[in-house]
Protein backbone atom coordinates (compact mmCIF):
# COMPACT_ATOMS: atom_id res chain seq x y z
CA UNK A 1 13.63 9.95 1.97
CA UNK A 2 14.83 7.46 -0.85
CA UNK A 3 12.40 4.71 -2.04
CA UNK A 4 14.97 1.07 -0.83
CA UNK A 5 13.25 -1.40 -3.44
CA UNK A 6 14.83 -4.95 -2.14
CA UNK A 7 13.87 -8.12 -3.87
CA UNK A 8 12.29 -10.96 -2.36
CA UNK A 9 11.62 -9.30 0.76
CA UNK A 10 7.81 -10.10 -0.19
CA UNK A 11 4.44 -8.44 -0.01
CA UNK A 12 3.75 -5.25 1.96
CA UNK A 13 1.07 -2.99 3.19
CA UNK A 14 1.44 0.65 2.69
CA UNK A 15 -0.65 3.32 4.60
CA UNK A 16 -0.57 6.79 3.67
CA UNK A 17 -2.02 9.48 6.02
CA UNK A 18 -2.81 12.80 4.39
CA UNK A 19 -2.75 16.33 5.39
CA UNK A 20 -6.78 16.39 4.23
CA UNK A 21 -7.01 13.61 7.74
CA UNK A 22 -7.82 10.66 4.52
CA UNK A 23 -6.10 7.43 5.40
CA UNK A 24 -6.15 5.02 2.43
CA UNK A 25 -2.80 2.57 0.74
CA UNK A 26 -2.78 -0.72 -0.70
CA UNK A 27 -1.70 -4.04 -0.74
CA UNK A 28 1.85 -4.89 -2.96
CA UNK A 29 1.38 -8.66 -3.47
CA UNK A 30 4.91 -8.67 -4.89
CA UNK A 31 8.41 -7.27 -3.91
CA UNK A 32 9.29 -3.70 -4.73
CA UNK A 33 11.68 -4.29 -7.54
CA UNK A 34 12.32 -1.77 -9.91
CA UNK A 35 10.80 -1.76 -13.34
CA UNK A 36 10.00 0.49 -16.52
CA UNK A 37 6.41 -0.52 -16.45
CA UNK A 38 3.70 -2.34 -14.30
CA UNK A 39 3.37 -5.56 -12.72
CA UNK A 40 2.24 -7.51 -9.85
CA UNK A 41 -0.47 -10.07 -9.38
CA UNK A 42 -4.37 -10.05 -8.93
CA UNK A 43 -3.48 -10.34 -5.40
CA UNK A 44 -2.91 -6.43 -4.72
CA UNK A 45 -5.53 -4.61 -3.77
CA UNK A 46 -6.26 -0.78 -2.29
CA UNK A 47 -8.21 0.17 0.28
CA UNK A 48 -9.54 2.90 2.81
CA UNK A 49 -9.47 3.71 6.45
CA UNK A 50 -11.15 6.97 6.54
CA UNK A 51 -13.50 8.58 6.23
CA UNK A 52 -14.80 5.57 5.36
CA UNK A 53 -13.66 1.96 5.02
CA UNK A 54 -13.58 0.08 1.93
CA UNK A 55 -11.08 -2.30 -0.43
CA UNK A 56 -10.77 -2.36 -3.95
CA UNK A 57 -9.85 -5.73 -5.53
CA UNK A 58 -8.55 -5.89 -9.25
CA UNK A 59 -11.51 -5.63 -11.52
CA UNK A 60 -9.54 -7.14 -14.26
CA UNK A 61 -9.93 -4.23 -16.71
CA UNK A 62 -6.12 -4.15 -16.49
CA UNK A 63 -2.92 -5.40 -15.39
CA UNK A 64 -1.76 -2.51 -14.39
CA UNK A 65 -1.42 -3.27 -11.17
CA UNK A 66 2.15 -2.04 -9.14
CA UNK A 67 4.66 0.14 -10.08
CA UNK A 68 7.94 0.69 -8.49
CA UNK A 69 10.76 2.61 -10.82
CA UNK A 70 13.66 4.97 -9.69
CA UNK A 71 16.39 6.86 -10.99
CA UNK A 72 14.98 7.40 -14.74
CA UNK A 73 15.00 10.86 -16.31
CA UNK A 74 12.38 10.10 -18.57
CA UNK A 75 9.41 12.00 -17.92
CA UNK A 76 7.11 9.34 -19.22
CA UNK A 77 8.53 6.99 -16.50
CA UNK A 78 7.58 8.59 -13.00
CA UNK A 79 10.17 8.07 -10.06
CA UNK A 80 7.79 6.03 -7.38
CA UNK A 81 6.12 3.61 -6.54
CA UNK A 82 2.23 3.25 -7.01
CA UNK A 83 -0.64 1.12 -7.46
CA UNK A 84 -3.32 0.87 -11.05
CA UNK A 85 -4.53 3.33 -13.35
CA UNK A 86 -2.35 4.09 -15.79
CA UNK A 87 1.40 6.33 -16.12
CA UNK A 88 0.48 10.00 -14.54
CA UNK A 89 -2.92 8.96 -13.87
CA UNK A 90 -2.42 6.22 -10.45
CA UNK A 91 -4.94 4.63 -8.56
CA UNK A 92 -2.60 6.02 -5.52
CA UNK A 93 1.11 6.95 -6.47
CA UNK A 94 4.33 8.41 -4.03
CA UNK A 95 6.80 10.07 -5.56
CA UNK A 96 10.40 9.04 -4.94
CA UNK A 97 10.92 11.46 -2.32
CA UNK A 98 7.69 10.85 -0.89
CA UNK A 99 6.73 13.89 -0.50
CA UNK A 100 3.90 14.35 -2.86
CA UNK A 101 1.81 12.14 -5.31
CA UNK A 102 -1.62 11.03 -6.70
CA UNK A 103 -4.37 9.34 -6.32
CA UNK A 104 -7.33 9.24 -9.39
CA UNK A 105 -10.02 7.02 -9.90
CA UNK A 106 -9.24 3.95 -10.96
CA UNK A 107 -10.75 1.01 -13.33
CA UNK A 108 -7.53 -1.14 -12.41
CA UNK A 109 -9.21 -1.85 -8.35
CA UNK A 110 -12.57 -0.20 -9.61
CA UNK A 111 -11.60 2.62 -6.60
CA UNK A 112 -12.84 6.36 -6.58
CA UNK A 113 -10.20 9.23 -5.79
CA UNK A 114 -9.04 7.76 -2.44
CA UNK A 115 -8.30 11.62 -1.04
CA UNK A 116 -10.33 14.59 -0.68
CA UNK A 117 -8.44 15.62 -4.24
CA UNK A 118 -6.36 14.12 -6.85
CA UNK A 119 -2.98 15.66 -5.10
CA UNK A 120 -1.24 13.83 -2.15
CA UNK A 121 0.12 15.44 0.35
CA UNK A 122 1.08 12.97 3.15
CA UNK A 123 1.52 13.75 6.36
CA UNK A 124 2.20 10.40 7.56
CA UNK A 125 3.53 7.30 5.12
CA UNK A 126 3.86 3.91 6.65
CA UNK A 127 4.71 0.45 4.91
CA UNK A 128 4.66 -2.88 6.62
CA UNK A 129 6.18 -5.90 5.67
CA UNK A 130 3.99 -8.92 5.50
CA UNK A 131 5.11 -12.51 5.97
CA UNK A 132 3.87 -15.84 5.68
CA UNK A 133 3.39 -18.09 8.94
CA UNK A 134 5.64 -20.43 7.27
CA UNK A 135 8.56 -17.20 7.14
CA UNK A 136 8.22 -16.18 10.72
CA UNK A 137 7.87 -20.14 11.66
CA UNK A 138 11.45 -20.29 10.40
CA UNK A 139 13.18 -17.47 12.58
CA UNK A 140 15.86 -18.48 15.04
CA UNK A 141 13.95 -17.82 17.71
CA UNK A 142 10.45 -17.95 18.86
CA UNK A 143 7.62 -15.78 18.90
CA UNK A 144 7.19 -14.69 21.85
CA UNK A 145 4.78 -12.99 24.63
CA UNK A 146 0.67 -13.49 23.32
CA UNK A 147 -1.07 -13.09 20.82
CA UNK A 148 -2.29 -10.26 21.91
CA UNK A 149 1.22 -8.82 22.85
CA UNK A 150 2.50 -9.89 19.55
CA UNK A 151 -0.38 -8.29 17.11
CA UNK A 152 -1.24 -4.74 18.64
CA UNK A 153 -0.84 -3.19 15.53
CA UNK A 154 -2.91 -5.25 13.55
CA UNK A 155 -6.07 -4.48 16.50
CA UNK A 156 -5.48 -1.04 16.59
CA UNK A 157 -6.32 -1.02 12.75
CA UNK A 158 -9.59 -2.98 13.42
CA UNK A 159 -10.45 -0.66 15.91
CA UNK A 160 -9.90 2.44 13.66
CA UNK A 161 -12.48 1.21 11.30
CA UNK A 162 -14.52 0.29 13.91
CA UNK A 163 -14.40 -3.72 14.08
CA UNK A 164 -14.24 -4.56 17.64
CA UNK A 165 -12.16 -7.08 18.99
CA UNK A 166 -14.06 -9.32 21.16
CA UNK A 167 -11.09 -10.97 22.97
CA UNK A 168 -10.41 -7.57 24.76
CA UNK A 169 -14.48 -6.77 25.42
C-alpha cells in the first residue's frame, strides 16, 4: 500500500478497523497534501464506532490537527498520515504502508486512546471521499436511483452505532 496524497480532492472520512474488533478514524477537513508539519482546520474531528460511539471535536489546546508527510528519512518526521497530538505521540496515526500505527490520548480532539492499546494494528482501513452537494450537483450526469439506493453506506453506519433509520422501520 502507498499513501496517494492528491490536492484538492477535498475532505475525507477515514475508518480504521483493528485486529482488537475497535473501529474508530476521523474526519480530514482538508486535502491530503504533503507537509513537514501539521495543519488542517477546526473542522476535523475523530471519532468512535465501537465499542462505543463518540466524536472528538478540536478542543483548541492546539493546532495540531492533520498530518500527511511521505518520503522523508528524517526520523523526527513520521511517513503517514494522522490526526492531533503531537510528532510520535498521534491522536490516531497510519504509517505509510499502513500497516501499523498509533493512537494516544489526545488534548488536540480532547479523545482517550481510541484502541484497546496505544499500537494499531488494522485489520481493515477505509477512507471515503466527501463532497459538497454543490460538487456532485455539477457531475455530467445525474444522481440516480433513491435516496435510499444512493446512501446505503452512510445507513449502514447509523445502524452500527445503533441509530435507527426510521424511513426503513
Amino acid at each position: 500500500m502507498k499513501i496517494d496524497c492528491r490536492s484538492d480532492q477535498g475532505p475525507t472520512l477515514l475508518l480504521i478497523k483493528d485486529t482488537e474488533g475497535y473501529i474508530y478514524g476521523g474526519y480530514a477537513s482538508q486535502p491530503w497534501d504533503k507537509h513537514s508539519d501539521f495543519y488542517g482546520d477546526m473542522k476535523c474531528f475523530l471519532f468512535q464506532l465501537h465499542p462505543k460511539a463518540s466524536i472528538y471535536r478540536p478542543t483548541g489546546a492546539n493546532n495540531n490537527l492533520q498530518w500527511c508527510a511521505y518520503n522523508y528519512s528524517s526520523d523526527s518526521i513520521p511517513n503517514g498520515i494522522g490526526f492531533g497530538g503531537r510528532v510520535n505521540h498521534f491522536g490516531v496515526f497510519l504509517s505509510a504502508s499502513f500497516y501499523s500505527g498509533q493512537t494516544f490520548e489526545c488534548a488536540t480532539f480532547g479523545s482517550p486512546c481510541l484502541s484497546k492499546s496505544n499500537r494499531i494494528c488494522p485489520e481493515v482501513i477505509e477512507c471515503w471521499n466527501v463532497f459538497p452537494k454543490e460538487a456532485q450537483q455539477k457531475g455530467d450526469n445525474a444522481l440516480k436511483g433513491t435516496v435510499l439506493e444512493r446512501f446505503k453506506e452512510d445507513r449502514h453506519m447509523l445502524n452500527m452505532v445503533g441509530l435507527a433509520n426510521a424511513s426503513e422501520e
